[in-house]
PDB file of N, CA and C in Angstrom:
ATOM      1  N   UNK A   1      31.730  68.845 130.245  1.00  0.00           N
ATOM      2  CA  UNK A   1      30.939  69.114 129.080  1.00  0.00           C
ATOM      3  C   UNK A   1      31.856  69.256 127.858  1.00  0.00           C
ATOM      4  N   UNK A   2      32.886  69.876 127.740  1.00  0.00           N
ATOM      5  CA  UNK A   2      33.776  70.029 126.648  1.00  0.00           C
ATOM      6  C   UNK A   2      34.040  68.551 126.442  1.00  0.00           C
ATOM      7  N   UNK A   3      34.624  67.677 126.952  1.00  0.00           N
ATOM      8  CA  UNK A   3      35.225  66.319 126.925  1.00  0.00           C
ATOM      9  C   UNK A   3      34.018  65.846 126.463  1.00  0.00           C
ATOM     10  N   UNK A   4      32.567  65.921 126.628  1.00  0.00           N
ATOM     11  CA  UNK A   4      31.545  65.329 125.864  1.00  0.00           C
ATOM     12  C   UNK A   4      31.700  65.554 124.365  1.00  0.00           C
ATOM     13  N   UNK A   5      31.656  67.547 124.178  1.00  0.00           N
ATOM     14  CA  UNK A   5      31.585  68.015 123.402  1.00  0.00           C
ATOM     15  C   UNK A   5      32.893  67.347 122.312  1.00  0.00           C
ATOM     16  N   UNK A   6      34.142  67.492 122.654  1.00  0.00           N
ATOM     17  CA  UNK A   6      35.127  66.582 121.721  1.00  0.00           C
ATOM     18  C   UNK A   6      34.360  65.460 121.009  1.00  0.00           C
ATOM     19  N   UNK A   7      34.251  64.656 122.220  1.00  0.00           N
ATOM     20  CA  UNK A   7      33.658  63.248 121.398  1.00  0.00           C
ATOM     21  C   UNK A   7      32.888  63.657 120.247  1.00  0.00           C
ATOM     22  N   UNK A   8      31.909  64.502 120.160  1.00  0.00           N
ATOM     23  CA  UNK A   8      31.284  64.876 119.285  1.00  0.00           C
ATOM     24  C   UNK A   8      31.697  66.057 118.373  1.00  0.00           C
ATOM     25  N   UNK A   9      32.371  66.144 118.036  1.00  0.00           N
ATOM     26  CA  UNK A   9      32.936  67.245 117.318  1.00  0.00           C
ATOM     27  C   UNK A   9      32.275  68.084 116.088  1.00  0.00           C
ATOM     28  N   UNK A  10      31.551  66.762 115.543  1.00  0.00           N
ATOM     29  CA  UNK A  10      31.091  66.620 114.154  1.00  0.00           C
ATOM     30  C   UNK A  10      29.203  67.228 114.286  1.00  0.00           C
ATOM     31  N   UNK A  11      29.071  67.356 115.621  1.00  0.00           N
ATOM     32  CA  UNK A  11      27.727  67.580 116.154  1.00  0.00           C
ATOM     33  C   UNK A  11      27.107  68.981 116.518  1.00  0.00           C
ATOM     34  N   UNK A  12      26.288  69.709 116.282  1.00  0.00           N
ATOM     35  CA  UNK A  12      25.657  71.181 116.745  1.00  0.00           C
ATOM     36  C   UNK A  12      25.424  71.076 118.633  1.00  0.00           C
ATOM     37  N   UNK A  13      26.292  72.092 118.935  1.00  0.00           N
ATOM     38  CA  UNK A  13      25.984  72.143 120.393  1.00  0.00           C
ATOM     39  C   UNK A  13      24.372  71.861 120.712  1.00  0.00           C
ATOM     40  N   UNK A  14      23.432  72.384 119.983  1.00  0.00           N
ATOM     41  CA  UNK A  14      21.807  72.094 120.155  1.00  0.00           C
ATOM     42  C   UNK A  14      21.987  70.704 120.481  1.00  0.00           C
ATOM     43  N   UNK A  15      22.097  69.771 119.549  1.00  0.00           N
ATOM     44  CA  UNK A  15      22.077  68.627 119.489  1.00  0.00           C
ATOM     45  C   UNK A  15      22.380  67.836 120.755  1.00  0.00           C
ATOM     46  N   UNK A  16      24.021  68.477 120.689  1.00  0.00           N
ATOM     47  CA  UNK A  16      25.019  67.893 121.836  1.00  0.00           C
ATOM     48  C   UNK A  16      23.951  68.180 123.291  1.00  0.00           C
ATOM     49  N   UNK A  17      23.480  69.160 124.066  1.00  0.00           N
ATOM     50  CA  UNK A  17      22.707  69.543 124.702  1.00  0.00           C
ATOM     51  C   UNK A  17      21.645  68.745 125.140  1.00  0.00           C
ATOM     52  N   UNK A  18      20.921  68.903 123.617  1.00  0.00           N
ATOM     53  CA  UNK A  18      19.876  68.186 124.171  1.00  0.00           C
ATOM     54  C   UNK A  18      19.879  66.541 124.290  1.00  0.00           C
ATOM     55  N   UNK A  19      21.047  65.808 123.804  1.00  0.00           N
ATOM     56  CA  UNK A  19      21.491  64.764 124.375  1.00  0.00           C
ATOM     57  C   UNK A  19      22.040  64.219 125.425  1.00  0.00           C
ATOM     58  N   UNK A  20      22.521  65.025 125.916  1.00  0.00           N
ATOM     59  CA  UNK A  20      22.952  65.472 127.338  1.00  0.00           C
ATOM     60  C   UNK A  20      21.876  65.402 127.914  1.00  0.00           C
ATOM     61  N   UNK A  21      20.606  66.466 128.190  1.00  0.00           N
ATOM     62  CA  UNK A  21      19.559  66.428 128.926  1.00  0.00           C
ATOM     63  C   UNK A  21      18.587  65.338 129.094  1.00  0.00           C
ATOM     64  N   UNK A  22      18.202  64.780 128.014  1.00  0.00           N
ATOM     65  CA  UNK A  22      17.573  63.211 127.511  1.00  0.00           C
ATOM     66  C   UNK A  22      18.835  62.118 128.542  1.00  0.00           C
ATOM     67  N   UNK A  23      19.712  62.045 128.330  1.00  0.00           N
ATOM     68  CA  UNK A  23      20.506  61.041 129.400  1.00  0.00           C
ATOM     69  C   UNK A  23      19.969  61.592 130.588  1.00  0.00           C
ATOM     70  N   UNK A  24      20.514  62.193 131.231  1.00  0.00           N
ATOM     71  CA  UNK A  24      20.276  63.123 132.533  1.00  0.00           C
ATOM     72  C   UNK A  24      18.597  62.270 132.706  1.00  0.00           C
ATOM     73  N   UNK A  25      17.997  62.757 132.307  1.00  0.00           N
ATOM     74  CA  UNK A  25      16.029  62.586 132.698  1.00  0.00           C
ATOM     75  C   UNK A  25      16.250  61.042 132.642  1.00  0.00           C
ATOM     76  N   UNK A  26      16.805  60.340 131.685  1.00  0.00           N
ATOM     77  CA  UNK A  26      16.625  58.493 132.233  1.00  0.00           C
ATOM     78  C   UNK A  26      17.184  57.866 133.000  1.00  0.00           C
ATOM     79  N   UNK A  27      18.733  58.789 133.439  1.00  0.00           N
ATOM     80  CA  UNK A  27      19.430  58.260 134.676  1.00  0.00           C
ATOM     81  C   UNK A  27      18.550  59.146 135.891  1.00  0.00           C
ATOM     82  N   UNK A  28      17.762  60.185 135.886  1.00  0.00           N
ATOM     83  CA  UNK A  28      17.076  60.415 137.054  1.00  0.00           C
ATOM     84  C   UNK A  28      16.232  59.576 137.146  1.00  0.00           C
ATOM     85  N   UNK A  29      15.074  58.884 135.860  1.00  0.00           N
ATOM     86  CA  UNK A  29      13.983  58.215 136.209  1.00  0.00           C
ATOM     87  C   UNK A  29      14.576  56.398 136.614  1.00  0.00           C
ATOM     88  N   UNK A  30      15.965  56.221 136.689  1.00  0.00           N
ATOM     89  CA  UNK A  30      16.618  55.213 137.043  1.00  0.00           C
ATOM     90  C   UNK A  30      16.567  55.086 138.492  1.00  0.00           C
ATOM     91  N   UNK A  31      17.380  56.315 138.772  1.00  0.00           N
ATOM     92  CA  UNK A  31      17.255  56.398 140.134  1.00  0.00           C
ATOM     93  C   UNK A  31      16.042  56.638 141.167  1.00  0.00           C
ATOM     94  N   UNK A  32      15.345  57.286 140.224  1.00  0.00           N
ATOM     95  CA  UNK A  32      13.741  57.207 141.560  1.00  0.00           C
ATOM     96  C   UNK A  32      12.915  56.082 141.435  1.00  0.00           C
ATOM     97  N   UNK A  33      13.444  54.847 140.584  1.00  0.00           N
ATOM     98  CA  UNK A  33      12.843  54.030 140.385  1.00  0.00           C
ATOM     99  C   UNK A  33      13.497  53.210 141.185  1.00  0.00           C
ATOM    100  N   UNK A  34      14.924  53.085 141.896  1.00  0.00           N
ATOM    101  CA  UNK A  34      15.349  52.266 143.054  1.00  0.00           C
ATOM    102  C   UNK A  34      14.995  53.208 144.348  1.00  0.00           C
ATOM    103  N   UNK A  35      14.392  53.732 144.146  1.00  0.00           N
ATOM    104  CA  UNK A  35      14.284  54.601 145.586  1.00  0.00           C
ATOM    105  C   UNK A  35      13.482  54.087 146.442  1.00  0.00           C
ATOM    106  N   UNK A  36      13.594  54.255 147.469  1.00  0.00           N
ATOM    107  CA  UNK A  36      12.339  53.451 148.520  1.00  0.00           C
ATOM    108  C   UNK A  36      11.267  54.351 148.681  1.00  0.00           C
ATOM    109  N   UNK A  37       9.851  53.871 149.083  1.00  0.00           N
ATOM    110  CA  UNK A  37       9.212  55.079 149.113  1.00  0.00           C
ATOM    111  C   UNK A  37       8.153  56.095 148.602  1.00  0.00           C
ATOM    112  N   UNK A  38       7.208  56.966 149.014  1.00  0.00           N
ATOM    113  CA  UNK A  38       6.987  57.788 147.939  1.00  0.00           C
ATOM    114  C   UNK A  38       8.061  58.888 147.424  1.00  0.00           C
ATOM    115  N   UNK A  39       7.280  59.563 146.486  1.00  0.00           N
ATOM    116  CA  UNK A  39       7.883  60.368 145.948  1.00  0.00           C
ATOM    117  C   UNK A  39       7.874  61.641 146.112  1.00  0.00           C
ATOM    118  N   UNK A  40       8.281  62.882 146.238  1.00  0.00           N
ATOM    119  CA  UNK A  40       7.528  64.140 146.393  1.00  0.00           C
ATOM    120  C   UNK A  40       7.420  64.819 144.633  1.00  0.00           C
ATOM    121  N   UNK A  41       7.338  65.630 144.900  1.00  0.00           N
ATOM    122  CA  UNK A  41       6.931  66.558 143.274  1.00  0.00           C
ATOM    123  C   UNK A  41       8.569  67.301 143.187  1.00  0.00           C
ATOM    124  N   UNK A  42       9.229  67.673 144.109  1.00  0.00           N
ATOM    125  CA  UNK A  42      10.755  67.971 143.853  1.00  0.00           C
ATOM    126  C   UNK A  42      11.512  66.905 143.767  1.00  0.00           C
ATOM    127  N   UNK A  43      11.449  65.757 144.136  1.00  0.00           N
ATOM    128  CA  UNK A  43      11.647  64.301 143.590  1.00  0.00           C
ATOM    129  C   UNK A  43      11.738  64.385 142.005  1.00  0.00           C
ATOM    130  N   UNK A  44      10.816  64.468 141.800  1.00  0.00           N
ATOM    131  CA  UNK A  44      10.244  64.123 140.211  1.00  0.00           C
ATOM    132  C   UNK A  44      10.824  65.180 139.535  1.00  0.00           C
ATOM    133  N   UNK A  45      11.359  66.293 139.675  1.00  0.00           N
ATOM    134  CA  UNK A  45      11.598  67.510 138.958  1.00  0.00           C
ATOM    135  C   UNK A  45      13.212  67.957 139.170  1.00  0.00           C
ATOM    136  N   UNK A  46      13.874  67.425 140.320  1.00  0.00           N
ATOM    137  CA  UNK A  46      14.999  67.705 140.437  1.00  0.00           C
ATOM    138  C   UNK A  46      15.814  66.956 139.725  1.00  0.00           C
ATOM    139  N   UNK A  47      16.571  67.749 138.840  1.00  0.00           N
ATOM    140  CA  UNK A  47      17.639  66.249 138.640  1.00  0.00           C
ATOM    141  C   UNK A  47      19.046  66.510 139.160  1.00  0.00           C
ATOM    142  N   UNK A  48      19.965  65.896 139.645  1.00  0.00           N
ATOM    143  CA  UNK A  48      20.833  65.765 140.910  1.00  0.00           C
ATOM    144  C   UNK A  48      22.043  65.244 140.095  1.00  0.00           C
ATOM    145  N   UNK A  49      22.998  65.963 140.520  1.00  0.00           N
ATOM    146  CA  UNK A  49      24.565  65.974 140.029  1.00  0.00           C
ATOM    147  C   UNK A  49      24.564  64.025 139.604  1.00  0.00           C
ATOM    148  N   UNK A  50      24.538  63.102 140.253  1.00  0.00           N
ATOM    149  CA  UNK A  50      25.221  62.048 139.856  1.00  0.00           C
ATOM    150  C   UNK A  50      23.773  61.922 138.786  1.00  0.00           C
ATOM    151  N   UNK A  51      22.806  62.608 138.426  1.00  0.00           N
ATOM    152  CA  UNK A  51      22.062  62.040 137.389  1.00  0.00           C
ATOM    153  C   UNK A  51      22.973  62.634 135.874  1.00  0.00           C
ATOM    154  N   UNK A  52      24.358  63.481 136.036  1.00  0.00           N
ATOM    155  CA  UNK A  52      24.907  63.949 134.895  1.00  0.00           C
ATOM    156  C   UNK A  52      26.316  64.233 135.212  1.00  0.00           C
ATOM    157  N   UNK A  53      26.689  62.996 136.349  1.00  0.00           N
ATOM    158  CA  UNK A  53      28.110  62.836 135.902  1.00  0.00           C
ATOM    159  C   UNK A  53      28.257  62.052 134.725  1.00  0.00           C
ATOM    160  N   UNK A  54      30.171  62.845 134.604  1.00  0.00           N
ATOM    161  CA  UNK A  54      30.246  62.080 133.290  1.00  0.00           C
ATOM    162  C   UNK A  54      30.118  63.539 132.190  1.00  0.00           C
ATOM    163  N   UNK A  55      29.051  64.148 132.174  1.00  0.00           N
ATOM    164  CA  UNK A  55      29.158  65.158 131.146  1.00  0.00           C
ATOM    165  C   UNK A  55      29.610  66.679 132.423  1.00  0.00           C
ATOM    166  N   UNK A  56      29.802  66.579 132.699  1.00  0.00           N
ATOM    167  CA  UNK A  56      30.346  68.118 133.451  1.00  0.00           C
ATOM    168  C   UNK A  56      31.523  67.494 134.557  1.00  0.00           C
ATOM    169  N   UNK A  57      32.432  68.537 134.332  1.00  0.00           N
ATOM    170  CA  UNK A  57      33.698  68.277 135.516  1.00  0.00           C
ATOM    171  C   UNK A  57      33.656  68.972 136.774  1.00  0.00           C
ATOM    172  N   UNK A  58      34.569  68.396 137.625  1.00  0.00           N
ATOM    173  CA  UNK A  58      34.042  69.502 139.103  1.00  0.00           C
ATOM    174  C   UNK A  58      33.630  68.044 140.202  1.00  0.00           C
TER     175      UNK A  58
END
């Protein structure tokens, strides 16, 4: 998240955040869209570490 945050330096953590979260929700709706299958309702609501690599280390 800091290494995001650099890139953006010039930006309000709000901002930074909620840009962060908006990625996150379209790389989740990416991935349940190759998924095989139905879906469950924790499906749809979880969002899962590789939906926000890239912004957090670890």
């Amino acid at each position: 998240m800091e290494r995001e945050h650099k890139r953006h330096e010039h930006s309000g953590n709000a901002r930074l955040v909620r840009n962060m979260i908006e990625r996150s929700i379209r790389r989740q709706a990416v991935r349940l869209l190759e998924q095989k299958g139905d879906l469950s309702r924790e499906d749809l609501i979880l969002i899962k570490k590789e939906d926000i690599e890239g912004f957090i280390e670890g």
